[in-house]
C-alpha atoms as a PDB file:
ATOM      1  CA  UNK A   1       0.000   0.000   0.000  1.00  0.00           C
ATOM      2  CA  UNK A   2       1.397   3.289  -0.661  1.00  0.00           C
ATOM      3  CA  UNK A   3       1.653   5.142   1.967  1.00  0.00           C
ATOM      4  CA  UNK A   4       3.182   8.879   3.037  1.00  0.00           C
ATOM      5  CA  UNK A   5       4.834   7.257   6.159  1.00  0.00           C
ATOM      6  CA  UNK A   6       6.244   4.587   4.521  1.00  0.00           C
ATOM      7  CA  UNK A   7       7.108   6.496   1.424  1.00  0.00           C
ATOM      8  CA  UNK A   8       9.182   9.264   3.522  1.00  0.00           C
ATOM      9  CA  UNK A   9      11.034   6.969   5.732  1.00  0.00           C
ATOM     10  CA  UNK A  10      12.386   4.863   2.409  1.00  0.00           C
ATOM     11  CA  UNK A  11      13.625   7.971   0.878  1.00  0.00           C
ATOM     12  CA  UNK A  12      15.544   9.174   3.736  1.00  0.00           C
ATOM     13  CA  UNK A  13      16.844   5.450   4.580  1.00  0.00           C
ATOM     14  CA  UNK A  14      17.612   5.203   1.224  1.00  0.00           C
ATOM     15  CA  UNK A  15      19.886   8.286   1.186  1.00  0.00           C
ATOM     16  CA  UNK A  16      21.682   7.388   4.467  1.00  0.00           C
ATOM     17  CA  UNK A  17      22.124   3.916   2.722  1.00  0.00           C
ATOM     18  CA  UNK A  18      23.903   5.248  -0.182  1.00  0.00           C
ATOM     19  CA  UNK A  19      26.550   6.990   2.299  1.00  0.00           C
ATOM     20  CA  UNK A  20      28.001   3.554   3.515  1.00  0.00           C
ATOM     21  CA  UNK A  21      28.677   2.762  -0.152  1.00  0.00           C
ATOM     22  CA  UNK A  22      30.970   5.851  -0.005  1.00  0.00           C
ATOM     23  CA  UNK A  23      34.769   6.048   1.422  1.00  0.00           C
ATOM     24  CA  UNK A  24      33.772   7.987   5.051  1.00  0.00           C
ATOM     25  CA  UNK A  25      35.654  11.409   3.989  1.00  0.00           C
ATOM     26  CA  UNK A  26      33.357  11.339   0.875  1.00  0.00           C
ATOM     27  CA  UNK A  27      30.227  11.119   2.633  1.00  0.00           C
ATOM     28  CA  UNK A  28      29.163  14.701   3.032  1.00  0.00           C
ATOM     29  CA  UNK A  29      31.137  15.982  -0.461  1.00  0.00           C
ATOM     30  CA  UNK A  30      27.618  15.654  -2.017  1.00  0.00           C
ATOM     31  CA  UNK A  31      24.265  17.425  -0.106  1.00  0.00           C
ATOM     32  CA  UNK A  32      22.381  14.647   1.566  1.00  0.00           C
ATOM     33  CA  UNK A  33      18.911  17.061   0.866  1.00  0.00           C
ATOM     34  CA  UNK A  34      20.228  16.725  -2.984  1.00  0.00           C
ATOM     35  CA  UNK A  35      20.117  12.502  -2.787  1.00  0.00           C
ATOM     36  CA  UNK A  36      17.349  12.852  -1.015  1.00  0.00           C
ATOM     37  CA  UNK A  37      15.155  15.224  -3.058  1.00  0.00           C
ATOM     38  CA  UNK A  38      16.264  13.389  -6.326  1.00  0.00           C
ATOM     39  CA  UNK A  39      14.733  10.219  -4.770  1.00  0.00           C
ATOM     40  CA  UNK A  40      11.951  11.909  -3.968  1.00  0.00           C
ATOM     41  CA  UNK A  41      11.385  12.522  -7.322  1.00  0.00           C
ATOM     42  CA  UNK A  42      10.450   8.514  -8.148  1.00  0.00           C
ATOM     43  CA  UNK A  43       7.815   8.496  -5.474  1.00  0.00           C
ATOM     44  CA  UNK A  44       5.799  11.944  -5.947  1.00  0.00           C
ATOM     45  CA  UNK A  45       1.874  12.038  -5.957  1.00  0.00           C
ATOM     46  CA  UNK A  46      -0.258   8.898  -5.205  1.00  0.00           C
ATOM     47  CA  UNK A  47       3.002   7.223  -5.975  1.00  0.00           C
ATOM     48  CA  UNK A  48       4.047   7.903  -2.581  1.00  0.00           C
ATOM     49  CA  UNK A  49       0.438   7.824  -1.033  1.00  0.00           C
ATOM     50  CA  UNK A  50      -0.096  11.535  -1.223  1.00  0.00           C
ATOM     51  CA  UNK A  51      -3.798  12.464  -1.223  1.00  0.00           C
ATOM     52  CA  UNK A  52      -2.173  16.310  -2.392  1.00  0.00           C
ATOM     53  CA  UNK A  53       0.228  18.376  -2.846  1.00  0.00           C
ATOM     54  CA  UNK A  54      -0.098  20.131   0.539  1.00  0.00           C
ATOM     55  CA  UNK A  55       0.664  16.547   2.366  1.00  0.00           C
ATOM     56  CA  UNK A  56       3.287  15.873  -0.118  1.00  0.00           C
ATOM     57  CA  UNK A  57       5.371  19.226   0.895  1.00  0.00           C
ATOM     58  CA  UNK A  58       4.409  18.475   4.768  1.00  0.00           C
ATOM     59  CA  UNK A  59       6.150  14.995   4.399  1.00  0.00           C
ATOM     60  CA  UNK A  60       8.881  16.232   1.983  1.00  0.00           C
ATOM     61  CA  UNK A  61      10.007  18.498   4.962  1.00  0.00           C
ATOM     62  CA  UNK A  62       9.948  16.412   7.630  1.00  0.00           C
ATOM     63  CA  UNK A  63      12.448  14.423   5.608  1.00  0.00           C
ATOM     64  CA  UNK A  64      14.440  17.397   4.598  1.00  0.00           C
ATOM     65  CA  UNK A  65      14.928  18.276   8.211  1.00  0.00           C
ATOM     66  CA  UNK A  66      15.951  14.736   9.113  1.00  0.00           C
ATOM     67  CA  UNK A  67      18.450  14.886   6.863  1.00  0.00           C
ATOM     68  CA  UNK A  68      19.615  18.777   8.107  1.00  0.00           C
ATOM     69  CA  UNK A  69      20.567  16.819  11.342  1.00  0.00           C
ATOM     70  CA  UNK A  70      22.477  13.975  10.135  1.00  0.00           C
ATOM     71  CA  UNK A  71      24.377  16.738   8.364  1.00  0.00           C
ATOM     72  CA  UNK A  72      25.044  18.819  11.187  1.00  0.00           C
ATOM     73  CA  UNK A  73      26.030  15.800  13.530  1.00  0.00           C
ATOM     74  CA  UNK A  74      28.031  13.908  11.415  1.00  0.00           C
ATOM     75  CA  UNK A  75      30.360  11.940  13.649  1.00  0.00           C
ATOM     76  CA  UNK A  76      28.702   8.719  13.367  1.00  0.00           C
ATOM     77  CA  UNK A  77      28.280   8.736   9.400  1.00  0.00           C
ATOM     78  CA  UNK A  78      31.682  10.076   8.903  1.00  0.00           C
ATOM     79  CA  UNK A  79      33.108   6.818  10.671  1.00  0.00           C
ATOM     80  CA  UNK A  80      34.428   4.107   8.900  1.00  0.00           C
ATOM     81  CA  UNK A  81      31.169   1.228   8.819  1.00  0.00           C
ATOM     82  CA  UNK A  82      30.479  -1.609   6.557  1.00  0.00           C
ATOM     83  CA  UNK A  83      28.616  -1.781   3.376  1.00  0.00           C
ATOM     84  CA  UNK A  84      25.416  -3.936   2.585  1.00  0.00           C
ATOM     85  CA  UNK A  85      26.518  -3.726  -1.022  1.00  0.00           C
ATOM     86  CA  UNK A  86      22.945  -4.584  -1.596  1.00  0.00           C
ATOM     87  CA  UNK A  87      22.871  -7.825   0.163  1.00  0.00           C
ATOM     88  CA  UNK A  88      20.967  -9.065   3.177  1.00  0.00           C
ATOM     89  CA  UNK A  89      22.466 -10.703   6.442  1.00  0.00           C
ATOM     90  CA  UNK A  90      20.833 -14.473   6.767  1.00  0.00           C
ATOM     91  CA  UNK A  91      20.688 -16.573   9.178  1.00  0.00           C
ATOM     92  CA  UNK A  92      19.862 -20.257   9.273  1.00  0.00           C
ATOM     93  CA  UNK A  93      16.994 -20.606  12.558  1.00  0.00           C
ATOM     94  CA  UNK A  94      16.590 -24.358  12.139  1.00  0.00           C
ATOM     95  CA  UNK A  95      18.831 -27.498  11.116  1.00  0.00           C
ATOM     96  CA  UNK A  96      15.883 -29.351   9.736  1.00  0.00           C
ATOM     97  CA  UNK A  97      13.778 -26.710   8.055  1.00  0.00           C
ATOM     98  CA  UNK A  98      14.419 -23.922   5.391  1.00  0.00           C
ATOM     99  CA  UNK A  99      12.982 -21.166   8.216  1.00  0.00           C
ATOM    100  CA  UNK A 100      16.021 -18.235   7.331  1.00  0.00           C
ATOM    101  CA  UNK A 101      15.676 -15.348   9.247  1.00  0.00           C
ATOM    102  CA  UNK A 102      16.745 -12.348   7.242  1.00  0.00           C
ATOM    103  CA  UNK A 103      16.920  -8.355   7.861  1.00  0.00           C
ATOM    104  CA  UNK A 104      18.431  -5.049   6.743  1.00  0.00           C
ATOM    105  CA  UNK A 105      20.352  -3.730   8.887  1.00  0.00           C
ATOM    106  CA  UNK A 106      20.537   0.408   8.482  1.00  0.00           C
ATOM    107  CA  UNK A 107      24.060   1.004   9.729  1.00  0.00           C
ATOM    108  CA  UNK A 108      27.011  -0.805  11.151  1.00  0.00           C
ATOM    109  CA  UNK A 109      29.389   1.783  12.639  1.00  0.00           C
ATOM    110  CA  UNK A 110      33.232   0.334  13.233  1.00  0.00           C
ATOM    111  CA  UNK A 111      34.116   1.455  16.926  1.00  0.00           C
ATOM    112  CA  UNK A 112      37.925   2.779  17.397  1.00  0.00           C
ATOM    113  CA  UNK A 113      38.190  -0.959  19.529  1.00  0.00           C
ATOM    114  CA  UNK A 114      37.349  -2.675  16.237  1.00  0.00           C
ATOM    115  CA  UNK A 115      34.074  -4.001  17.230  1.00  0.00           C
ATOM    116  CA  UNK A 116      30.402  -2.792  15.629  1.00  0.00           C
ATOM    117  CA  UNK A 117      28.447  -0.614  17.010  1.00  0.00           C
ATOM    118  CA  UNK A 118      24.814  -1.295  14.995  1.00  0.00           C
ATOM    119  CA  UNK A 119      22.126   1.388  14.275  1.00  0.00           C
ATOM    120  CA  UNK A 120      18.763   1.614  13.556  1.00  0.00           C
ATOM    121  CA  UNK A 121      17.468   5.044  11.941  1.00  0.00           C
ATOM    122  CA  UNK A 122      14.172   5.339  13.113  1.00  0.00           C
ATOM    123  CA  UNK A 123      11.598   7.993  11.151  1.00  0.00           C
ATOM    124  CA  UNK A 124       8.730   7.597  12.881  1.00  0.00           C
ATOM    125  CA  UNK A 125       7.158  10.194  16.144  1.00  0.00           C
ATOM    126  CA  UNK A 126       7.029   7.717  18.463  1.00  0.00           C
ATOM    127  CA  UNK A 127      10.051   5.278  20.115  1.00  0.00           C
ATOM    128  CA  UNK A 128      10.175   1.541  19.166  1.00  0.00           C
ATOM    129  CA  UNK A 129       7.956  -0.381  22.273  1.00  0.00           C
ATOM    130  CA  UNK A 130       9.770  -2.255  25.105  1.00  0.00           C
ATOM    131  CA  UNK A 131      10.156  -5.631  23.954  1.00  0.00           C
ATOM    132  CA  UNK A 132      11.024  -5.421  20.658  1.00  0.00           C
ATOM    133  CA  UNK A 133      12.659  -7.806  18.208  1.00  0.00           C
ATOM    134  CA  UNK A 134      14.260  -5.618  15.883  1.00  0.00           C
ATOM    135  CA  UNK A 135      17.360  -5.063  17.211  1.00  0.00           C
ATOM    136  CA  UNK A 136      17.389  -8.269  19.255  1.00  0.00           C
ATOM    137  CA  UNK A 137      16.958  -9.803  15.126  1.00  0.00           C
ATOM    138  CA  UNK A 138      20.521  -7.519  14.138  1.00  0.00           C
ATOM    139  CA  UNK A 139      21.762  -9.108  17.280  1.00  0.00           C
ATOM    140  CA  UNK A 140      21.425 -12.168  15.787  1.00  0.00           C
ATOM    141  CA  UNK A 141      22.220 -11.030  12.364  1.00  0.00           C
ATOM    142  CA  UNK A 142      25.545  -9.231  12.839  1.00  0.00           C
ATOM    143  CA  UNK A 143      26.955 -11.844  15.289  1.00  0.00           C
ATOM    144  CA  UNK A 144      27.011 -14.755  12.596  1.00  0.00           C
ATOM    145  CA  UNK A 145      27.491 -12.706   9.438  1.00  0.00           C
ATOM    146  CA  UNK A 146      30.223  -9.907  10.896  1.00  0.00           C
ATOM    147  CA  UNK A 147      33.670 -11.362  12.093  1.00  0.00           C
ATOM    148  CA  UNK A 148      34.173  -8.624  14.836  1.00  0.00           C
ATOM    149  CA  UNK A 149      32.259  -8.422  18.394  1.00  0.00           C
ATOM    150  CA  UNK A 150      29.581  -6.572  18.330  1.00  0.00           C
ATOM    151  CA  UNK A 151      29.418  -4.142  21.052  1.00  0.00           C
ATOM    152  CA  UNK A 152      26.629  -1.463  21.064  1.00  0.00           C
ATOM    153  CA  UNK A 153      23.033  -1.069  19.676  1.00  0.00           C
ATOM    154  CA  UNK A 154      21.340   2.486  19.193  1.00  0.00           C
ATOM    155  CA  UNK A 155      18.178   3.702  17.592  1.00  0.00           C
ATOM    156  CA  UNK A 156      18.381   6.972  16.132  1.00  0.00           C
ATOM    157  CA  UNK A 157      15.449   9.108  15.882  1.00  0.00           C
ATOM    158  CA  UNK A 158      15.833  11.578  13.482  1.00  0.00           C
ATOM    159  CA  UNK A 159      12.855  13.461  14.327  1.00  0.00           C
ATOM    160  CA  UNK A 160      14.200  14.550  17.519  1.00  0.00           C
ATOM    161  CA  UNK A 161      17.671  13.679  18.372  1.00  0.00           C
ATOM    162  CA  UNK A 162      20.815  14.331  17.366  1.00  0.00           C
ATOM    163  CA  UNK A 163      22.358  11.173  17.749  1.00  0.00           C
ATOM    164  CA  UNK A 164      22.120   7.643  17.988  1.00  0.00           C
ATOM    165  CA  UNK A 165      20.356   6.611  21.852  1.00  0.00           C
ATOM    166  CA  UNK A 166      21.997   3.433  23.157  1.00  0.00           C
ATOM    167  CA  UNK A 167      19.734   0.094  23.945  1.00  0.00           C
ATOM    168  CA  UNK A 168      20.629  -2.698  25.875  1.00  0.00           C
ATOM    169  CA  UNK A 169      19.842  -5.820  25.285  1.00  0.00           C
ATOM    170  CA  UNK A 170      20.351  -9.642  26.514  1.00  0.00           C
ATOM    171  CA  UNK A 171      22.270 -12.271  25.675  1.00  0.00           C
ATOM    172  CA  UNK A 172      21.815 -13.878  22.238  1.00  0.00           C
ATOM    173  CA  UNK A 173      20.829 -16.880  23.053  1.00  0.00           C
ATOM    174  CA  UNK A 174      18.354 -15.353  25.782  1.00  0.00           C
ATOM    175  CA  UNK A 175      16.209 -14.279  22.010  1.00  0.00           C
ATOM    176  CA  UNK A 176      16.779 -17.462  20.039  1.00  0.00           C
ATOM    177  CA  UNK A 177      13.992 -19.106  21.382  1.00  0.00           C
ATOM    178  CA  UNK A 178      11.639 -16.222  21.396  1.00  0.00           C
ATOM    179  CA  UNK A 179      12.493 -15.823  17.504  1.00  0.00           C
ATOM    180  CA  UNK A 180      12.306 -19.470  16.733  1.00  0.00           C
ATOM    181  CA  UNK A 181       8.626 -19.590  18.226  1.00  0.00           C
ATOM    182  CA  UNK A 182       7.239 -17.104  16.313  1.00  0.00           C
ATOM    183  CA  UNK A 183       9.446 -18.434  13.397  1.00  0.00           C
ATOM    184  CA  UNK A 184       7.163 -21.601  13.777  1.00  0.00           C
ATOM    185  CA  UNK A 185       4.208 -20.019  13.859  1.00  0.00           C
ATOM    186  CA  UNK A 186       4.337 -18.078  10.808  1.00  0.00           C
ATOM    187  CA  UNK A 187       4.888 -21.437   9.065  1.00  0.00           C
ATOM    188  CA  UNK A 188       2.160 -23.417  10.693  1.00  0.00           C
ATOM    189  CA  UNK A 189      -0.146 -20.072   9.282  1.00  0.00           C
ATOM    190  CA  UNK A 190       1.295 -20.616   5.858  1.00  0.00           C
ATOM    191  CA  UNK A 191       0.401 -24.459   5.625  1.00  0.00           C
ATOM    192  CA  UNK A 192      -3.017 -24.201   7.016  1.00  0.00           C
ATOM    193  CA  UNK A 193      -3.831 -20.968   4.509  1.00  0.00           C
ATOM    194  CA  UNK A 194      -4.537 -18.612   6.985  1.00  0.00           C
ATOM    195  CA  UNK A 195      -3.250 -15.827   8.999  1.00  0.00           C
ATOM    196  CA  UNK A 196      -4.685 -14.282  11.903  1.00  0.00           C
ATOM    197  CA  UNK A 197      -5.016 -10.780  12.734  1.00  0.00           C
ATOM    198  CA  UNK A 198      -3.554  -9.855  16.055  1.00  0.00           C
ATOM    199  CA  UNK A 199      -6.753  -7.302  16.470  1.00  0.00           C
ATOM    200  CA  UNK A 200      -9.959  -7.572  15.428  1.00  0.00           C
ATOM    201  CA  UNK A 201     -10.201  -7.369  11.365  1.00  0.00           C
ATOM    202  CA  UNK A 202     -13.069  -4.840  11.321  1.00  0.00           C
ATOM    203  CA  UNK A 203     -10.990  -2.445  13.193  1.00  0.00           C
ATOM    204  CA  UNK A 204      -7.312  -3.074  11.790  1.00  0.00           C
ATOM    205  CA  UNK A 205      -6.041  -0.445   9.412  1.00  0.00           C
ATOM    206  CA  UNK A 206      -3.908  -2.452   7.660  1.00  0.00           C
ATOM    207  CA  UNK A 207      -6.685  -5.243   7.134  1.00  0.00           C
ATOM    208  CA  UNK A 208      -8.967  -2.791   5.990  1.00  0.00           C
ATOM    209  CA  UNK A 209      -6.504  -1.296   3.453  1.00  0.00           C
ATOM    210  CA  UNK A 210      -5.953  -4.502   1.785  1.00  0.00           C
ATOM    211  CA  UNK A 211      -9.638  -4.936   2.080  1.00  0.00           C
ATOM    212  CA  UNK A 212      -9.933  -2.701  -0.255  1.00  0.00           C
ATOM    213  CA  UNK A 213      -7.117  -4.177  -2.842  1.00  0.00           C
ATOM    214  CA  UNK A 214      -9.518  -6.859  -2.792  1.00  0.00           C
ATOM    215  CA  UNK A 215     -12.711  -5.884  -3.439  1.00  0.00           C
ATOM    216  CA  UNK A 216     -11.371  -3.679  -6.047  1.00  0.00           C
ATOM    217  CA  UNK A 217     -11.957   0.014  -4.570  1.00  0.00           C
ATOM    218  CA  UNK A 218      -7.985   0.413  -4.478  1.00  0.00           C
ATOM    219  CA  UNK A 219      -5.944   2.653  -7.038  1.00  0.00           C
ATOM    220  CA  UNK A 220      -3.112   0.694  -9.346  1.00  0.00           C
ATOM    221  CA  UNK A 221      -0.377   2.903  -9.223  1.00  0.00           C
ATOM    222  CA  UNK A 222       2.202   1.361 -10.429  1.00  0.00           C
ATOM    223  CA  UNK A 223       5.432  -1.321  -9.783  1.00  0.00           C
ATOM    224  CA  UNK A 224       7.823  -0.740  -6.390  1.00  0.00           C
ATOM    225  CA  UNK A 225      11.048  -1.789  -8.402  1.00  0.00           C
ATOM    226  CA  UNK A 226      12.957  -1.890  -4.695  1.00  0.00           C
ATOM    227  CA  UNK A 227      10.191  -4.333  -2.880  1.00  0.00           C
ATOM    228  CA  UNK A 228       9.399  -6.316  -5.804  1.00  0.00           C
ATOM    229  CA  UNK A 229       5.149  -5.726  -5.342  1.00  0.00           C
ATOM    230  CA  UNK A 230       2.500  -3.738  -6.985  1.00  0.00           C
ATOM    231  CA  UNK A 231       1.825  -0.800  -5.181  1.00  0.00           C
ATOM    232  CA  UNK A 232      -2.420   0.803  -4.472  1.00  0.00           C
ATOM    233  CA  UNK A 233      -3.256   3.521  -3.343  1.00  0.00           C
ATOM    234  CA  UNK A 234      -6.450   4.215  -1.014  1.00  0.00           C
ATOM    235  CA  UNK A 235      -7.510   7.860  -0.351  1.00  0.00           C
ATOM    236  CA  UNK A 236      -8.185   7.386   3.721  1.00  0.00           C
ATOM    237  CA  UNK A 237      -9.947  10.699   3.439  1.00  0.00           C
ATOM    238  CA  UNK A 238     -12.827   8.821   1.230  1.00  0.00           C
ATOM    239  CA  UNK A 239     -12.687   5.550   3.585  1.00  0.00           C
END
């Protein structure tokens, strides 16, 4: 579903991601609000879930000023950090079964020690919930992809902070279970056909977008070359 939320936090991940590419004293040679504003450009309009223009500028600058403060605190992007190069950590959850768990991790910062310190840029209002898997999942990640220790996790919210804020978490293996559980539950949905909502259907957003996919009352709007889907839009405002 196309969506402004969704839409503005790919564009600015997708700048910061093309930084790590870079050789760290190159990172900042080119205006971040440039790359960011030229991939902006690909997901304009319902493209990028925009029910106007007005919305589209509102979003647009909330990105723009993300982007200001990476700028203007620069010490953790101007560190030398690994490169996705595209590709995906993987990680193997079961002997037996072909259950891989897989993730992107935003940015793996190389500490003066030599270890990683591994970030999560986070465009949303609101903090990630106590309990989380996400970073627990990089935990997991990093330590059997990466051939350093890896000694600190932050999320960085780049609607309010300047810098990356420091998480702790457990040991590993304290998650492994956790992840292997849901893991098999996923797959037990996919043989029987079904998936449950978590919520009650008739009042999940996301249910009732796709809802709408479905019965046929959603806009085609074109082919998300980076996700590999078809991407609808639904005007909420008409919902």
């Amino acid at each position: 579903m196309a969506s402004p939320y969704l839409t503005l936090g790919s564009a600015v991940h997708q700048a910061l991601e093309e930084l790590s590419d870079l050789p760290p004293k190159e990172r900042f040679k080119a205006s971040l609000i440039k790359r960011f504003e030229k991939i902006w450009k690909e997901t304009a309009g319902k493209k990028g879930g925009f029910v106007d223009l007005d919305q589209e500028e509102a979003f647009k600058k909330r990105g723009k000023k993300m982007l200001k403060k990476v700028q203007d605190n620069p010490h953790v992007i101007e560190n030398p950090s690994y490169s996705s190069n595209g590709s995906f950590p993987k990680v193997k959850l079961f002997g037996d079964k072909e259950i891989v768990l897989v993730g992107n991790i935003d940015w793996v910062e190389i500490l003066p020690s030599g270890g990683l310190h591994i970030i999560d840029f986070k465009t949303g209002k609101n903090e990630e919930k106590q309990g989380s898997l996400q970073l627990p999942i990089y935990l997991i990640l990093a330590t059997y992809n990466f051939e350093r220790p890896i000694e600190k996790f932050s999320y960085w919210y780049l609607d309010k902070d300047d810098g990356p804020k420091t998480v702790e978490l457990e040991p590993l293996q304290s998650y492994i279970p956790i992840i292997r559980e849901k893991a098999l539950s996923i797959e037990k949905a996919i043989e029987d056909g079904q998936f449950a909502c978590q919520s009650n259907y008739r009042s999940c957003f996301k249910c009732r977008e796709y809802d709408n996919v479905v019965r046929g009352s959603a806009e085609y709007v074109g082919y998300d070359g980076e996700r590999g889907k078809d991407l609808f839009f639904v005007n909420k405002n008409k919902i």
